[in-house]
N, C-alpha and C. Protein backbone atom coordinates (compact mmCIF):
# COMPACT_ATOMS: atom_id res chain seq x y z
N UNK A 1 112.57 115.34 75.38
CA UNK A 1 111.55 115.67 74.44
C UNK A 1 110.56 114.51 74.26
N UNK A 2 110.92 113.15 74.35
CA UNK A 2 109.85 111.89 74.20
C UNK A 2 109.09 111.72 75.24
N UNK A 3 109.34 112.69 76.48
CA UNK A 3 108.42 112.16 77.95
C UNK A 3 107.40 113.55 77.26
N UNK A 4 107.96 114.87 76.53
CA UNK A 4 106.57 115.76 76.63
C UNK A 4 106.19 115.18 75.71
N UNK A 5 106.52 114.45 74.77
CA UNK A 5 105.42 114.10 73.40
C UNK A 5 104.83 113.00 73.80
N UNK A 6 104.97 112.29 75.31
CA UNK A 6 104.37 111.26 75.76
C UNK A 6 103.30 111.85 76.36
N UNK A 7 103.58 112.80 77.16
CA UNK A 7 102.67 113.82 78.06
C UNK A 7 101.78 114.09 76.89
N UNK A 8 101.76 114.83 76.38
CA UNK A 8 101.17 115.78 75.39
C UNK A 8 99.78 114.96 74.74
N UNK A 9 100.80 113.64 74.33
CA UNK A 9 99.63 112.14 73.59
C UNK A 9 98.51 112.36 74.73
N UNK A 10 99.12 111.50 75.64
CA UNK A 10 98.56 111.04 76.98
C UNK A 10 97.15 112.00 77.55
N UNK A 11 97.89 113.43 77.70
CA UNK A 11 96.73 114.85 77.73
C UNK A 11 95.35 114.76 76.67
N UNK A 12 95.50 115.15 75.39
CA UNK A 12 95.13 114.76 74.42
C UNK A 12 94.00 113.36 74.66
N UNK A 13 94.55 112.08 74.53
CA UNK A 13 93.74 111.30 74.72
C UNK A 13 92.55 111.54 76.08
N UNK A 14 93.59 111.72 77.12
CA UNK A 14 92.04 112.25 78.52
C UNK A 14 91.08 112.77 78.13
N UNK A 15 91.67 113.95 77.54
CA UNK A 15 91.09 114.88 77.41
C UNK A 15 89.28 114.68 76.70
N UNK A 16 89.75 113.60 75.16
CA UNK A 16 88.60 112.91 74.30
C UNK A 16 87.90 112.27 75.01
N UNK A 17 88.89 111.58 75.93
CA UNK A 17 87.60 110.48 76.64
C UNK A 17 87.02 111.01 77.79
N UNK A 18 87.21 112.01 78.45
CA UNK A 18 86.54 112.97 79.90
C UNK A 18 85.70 114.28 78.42
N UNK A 19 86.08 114.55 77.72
CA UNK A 19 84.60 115.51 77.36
C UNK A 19 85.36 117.06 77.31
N UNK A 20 86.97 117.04 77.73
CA UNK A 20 87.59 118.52 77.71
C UNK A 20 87.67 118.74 76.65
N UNK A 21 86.54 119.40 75.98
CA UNK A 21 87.24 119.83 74.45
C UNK A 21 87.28 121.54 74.65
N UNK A 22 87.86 122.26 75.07
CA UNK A 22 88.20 123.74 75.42
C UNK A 22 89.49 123.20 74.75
N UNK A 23 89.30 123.81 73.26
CA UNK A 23 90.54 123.67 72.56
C UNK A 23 91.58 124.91 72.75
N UNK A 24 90.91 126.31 73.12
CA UNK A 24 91.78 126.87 73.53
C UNK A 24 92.81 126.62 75.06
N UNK A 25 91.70 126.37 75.82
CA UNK A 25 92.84 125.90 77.11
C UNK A 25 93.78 124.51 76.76
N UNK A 26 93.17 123.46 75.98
CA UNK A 26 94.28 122.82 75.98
C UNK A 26 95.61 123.43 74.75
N UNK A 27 95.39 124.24 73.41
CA UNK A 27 96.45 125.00 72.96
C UNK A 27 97.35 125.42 74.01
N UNK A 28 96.68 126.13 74.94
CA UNK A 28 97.75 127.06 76.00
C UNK A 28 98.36 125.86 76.99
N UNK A 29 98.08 125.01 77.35
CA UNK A 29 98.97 124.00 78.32
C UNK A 29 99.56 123.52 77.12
N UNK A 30 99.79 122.92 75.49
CA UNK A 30 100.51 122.10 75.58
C UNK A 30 101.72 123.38 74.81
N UNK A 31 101.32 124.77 74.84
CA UNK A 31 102.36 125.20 74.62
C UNK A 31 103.23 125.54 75.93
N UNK A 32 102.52 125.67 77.03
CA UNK A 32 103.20 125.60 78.30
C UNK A 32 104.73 124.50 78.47
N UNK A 33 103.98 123.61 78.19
CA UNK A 33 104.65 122.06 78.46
C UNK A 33 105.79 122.27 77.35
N UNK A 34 105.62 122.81 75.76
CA UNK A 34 107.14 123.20 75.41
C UNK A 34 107.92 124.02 75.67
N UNK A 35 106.92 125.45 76.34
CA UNK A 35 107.79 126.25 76.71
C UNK A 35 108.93 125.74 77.69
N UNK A 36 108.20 125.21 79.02
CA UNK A 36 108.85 124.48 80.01
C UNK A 36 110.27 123.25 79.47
N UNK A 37 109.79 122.53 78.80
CA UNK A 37 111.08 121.30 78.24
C UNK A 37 111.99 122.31 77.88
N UNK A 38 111.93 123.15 77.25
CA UNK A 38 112.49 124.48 76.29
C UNK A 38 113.62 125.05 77.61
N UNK A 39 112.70 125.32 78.26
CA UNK A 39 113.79 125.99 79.65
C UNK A 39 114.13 125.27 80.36
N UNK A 40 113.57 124.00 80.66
CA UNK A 40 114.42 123.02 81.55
C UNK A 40 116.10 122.31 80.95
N UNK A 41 115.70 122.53 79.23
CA UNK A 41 116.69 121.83 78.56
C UNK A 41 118.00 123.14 78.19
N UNK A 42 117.64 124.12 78.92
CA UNK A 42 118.29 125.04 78.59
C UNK A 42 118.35 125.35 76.61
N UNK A 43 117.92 124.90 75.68
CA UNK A 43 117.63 124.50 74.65
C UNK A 43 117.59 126.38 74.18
N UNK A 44 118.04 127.12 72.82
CA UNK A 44 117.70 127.78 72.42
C UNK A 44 116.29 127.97 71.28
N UNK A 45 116.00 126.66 70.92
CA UNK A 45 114.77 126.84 70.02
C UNK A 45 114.38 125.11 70.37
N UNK A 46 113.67 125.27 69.06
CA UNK A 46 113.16 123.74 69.57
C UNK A 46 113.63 123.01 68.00
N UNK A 47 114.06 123.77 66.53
CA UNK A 47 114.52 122.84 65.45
C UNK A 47 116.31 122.93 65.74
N UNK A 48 116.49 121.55 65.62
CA UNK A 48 117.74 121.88 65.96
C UNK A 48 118.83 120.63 65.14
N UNK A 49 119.72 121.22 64.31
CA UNK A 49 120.62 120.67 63.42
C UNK A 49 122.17 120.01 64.32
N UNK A 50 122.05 118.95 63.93
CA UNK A 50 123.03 118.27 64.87
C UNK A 50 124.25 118.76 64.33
N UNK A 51 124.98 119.49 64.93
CA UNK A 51 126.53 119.63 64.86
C UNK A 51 127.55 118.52 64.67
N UNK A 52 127.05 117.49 65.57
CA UNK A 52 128.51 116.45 66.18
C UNK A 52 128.52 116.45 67.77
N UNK A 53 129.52 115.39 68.06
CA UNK A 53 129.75 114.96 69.20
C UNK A 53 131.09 115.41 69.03
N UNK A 54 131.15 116.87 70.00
CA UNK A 54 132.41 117.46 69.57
C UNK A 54 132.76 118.37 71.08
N UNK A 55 133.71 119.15 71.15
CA UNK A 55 133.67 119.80 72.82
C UNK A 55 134.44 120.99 72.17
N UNK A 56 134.34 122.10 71.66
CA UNK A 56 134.62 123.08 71.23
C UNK A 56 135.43 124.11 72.21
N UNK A 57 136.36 124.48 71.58
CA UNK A 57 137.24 124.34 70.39
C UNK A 57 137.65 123.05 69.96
N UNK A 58 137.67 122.61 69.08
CA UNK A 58 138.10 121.82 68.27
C UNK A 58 138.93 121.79 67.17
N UNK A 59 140.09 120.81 67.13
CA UNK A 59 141.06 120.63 66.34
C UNK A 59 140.77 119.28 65.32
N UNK A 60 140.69 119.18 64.09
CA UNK A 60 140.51 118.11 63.35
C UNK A 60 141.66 117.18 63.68
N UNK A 61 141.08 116.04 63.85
CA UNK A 61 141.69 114.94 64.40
C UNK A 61 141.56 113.64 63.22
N UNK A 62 143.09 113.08 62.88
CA UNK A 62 142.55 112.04 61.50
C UNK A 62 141.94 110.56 62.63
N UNK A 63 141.55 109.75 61.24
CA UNK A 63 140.98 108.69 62.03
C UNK A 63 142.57 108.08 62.55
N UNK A 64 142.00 107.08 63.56
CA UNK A 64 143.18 106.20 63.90
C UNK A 64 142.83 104.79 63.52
N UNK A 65 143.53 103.35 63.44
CA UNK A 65 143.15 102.47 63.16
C UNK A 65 142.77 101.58 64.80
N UNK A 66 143.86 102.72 65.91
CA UNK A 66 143.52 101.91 67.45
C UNK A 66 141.62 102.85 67.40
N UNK A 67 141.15 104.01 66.93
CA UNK A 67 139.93 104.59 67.25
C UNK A 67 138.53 103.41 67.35
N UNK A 68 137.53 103.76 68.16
CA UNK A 68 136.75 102.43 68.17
C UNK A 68 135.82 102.94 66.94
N UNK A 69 134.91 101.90 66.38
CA UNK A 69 133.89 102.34 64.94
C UNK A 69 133.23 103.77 65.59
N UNK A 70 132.68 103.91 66.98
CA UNK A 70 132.37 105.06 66.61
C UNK A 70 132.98 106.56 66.97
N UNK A 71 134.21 106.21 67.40
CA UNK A 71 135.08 107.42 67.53
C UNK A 71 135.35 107.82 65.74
N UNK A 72 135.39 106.78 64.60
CA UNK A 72 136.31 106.65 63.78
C UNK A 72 134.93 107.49 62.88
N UNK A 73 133.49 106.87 62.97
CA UNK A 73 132.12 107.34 62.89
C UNK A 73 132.34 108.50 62.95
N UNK A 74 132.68 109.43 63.91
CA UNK A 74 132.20 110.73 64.81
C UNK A 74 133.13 111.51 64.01
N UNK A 75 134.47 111.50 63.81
CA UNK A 75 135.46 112.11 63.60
C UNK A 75 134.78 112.38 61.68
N UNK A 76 134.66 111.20 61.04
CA UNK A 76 134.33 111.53 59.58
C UNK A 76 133.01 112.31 59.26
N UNK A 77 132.19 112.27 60.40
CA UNK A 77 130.59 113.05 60.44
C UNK A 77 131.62 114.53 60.88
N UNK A 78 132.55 115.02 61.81
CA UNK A 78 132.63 116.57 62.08
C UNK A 78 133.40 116.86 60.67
N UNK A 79 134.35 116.13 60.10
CA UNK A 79 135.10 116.45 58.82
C UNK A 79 134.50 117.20 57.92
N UNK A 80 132.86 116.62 58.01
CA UNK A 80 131.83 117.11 56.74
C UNK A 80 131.39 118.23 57.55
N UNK A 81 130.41 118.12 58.75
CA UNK A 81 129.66 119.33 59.10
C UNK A 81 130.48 120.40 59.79
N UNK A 82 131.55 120.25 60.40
CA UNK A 82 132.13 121.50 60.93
C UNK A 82 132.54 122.71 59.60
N UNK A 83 132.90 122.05 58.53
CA UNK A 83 133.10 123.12 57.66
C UNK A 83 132.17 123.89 56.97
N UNK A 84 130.81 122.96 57.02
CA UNK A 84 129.82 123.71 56.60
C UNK A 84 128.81 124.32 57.57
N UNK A 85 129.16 124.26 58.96
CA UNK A 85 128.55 125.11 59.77
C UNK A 85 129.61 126.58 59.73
N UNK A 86 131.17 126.22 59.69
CA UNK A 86 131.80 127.03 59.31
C UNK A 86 131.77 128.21 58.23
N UNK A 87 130.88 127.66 57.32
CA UNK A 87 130.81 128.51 55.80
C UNK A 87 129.19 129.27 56.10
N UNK A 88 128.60 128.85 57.11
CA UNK A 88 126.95 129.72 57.82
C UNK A 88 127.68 130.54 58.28
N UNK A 89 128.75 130.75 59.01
CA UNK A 89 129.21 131.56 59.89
C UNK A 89 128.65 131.60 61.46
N UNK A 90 128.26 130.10 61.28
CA UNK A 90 128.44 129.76 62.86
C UNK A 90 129.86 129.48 63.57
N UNK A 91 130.74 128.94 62.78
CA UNK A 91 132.19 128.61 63.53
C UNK A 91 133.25 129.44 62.69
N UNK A 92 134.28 129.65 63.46
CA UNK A 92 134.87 129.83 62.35
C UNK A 92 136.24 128.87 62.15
N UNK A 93 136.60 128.48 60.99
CA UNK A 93 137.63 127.56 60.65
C UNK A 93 138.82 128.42 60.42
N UNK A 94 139.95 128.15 61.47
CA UNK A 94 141.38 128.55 61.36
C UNK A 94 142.49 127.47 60.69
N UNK A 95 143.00 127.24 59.55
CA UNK A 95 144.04 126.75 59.45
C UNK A 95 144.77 126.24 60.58
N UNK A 96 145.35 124.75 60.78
CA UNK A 96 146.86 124.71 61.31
C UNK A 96 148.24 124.99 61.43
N UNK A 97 148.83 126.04 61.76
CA UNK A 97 150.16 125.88 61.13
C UNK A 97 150.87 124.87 61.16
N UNK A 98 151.08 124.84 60.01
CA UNK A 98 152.11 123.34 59.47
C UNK A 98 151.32 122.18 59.28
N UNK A 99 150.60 122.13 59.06
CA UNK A 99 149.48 120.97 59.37
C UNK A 99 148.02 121.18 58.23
N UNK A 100 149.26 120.95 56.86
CA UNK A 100 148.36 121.05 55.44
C UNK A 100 146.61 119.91 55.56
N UNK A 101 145.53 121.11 55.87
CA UNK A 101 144.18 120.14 55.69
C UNK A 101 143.88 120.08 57.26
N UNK A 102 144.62 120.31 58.49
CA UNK A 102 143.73 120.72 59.84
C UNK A 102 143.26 121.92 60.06
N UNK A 103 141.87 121.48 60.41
CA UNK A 103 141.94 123.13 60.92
C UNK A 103 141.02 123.24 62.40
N UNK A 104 141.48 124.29 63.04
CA UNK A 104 140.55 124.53 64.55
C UNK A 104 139.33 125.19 64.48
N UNK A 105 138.23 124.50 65.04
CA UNK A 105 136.96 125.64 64.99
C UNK A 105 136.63 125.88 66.34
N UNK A 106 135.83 126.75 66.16
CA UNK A 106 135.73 127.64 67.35
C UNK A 106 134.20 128.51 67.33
N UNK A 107 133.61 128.86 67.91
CA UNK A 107 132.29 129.33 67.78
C UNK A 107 132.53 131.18 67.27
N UNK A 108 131.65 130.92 66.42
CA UNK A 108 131.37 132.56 66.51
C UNK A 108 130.42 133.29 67.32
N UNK A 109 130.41 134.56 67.39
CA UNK A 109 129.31 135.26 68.18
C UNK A 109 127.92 134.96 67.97
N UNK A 110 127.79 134.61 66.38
CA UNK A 110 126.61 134.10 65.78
C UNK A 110 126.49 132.66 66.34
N UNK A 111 127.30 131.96 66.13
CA UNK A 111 127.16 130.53 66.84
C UNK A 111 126.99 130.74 68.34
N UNK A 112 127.34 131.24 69.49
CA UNK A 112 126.75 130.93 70.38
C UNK A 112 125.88 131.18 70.76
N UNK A 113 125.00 132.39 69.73
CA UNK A 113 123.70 132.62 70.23
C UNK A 113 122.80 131.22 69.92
N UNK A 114 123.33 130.45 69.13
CA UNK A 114 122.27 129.41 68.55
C UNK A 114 122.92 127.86 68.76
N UNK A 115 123.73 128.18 69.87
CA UNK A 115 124.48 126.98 70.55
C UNK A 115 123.88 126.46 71.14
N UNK A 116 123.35 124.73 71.15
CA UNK A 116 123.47 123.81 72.57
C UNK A 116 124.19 122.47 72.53
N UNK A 117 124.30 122.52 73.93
CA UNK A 117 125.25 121.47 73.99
C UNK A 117 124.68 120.57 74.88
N UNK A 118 124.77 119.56 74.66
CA UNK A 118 123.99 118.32 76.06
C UNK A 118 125.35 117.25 76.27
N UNK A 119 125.53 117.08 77.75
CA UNK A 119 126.60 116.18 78.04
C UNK A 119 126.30 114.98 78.45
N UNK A 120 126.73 114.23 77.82
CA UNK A 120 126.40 112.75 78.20
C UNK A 120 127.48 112.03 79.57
N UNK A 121 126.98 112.39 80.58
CA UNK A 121 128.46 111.25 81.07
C UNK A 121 128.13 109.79 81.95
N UNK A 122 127.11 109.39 80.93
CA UNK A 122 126.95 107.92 80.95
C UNK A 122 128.38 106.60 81.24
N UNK A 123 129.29 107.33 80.23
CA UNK A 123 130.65 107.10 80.45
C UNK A 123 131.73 107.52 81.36
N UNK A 124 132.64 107.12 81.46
CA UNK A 124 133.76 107.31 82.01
C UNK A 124 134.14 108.73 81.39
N UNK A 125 134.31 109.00 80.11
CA UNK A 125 134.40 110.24 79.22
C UNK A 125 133.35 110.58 78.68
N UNK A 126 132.91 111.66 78.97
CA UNK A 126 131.72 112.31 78.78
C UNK A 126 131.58 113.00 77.19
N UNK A 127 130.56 112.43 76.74
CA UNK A 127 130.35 112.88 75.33
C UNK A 127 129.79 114.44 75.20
N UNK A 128 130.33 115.25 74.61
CA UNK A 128 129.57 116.60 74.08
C UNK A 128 129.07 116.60 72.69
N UNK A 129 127.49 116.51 72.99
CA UNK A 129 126.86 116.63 71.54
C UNK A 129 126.46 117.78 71.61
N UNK A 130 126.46 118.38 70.55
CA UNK A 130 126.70 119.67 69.84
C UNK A 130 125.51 120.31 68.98
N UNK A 131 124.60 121.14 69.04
CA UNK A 131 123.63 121.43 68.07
C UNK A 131 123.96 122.44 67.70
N UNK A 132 123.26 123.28 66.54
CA UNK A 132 122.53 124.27 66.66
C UNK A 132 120.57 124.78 66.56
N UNK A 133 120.37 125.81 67.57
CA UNK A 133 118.81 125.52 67.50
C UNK A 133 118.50 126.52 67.58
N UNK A 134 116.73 126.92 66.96
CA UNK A 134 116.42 127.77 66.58
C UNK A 134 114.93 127.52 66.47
N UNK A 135 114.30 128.50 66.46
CA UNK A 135 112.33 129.38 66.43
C UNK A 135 112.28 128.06 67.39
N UNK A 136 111.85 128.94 67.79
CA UNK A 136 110.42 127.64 69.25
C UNK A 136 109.12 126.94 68.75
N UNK A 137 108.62 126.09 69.36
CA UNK A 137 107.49 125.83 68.11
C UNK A 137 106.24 126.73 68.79
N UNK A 138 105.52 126.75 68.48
CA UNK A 138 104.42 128.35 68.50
C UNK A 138 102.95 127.12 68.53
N UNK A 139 102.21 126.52 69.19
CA UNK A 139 100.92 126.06 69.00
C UNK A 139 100.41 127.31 68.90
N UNK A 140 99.48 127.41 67.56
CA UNK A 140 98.59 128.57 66.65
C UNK A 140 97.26 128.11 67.23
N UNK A 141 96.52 127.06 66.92
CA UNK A 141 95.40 126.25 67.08
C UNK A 141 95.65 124.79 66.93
N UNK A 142 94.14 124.27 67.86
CA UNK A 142 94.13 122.93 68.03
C UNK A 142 92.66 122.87 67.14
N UNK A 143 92.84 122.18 66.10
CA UNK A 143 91.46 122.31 65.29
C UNK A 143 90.69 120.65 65.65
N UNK A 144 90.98 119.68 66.03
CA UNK A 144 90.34 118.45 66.37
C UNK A 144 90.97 118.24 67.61
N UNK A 145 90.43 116.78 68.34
CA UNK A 145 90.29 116.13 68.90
C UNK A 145 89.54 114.82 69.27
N UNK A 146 90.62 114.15 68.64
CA UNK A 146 89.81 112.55 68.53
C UNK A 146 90.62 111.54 69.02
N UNK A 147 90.12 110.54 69.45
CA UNK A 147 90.15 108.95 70.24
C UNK A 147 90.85 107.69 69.13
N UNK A 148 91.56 107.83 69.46
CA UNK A 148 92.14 106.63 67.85
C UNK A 148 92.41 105.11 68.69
N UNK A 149 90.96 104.36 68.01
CA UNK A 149 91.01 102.59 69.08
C UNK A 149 92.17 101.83 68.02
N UNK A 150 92.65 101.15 68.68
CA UNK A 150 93.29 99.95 67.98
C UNK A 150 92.81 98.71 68.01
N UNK A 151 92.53 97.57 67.38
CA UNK A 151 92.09 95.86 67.66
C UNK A 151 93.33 95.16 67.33
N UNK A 152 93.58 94.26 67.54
CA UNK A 152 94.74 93.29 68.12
C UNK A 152 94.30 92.28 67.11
């Protein structure tokens, strides 16, 4: 998303300083350019509420004291939001048996329509961060176009 909002600047600025002011053709390319990130990112919308770094199904896991700060981080951030994506009726939360205060989530039908997931495997163990996302953004109109100098 920071290379199209780099693109997008970048367009934009040419555009002021070459004389393209066809504000409708540039509306329609820079909604192109989200449509495109949109489908390249496999992405269901473009607002999108961070879930967690989680790989679903998921079982609540307590902290450990061997966990590193941000395993120990990650685990107390799903504690809070899995239950309240749970109570949207994006997941749903099953009890543990025997296991007073765990519980497994799991996506609902509603949740996977508004599921994404991006894998990191920068690492050795590959991180699953977790959204949910939703409405695309819609360019309506481009009402200006201007040149913004900076001095040093």
């Amino acid at each position: 998303m920071k290379t199209l909002t780099k693109f997008t600047l970048l367009t934009l600025i040419t555009c002021s300083l070459l004389g393209c002011y066809n504000k409708e053709k540039l509306r329609e390319h820079i909604q192109k350019e989200y449509d495109e990130s949109r489908a390249i990112n496999k992405a269901k919308g473009d607002f999108c509420y961070f879930l967690g770094s989680v790989k679903l199904p998921y079982t609540d896991e307590p902290v450990l004291e061997s966990d590193t700060q941000w395993a120990s981080w990650n685990k107390g951030k799903l504690a809070k939001t899995l239950p309240l994506f749970a109570e949207l009726g994006l997941l749903n939360q099953m009890p543990v048996e025997g296991q007073s205060g765990i519980y497994r989530y799991d996506l609902t039908d509603l949740g996977r329509e508004y599921w994404h997931q991006f894998i990191d495997n920068r690492d050795k163990d590959p991180i699953y961060n977790s959204s949910f996302c939703y409405g695309p953004k819609k360019i309506v109109k481009v009402k200006d176009i201007t040149e913004k100098t900076y001095e040093s």
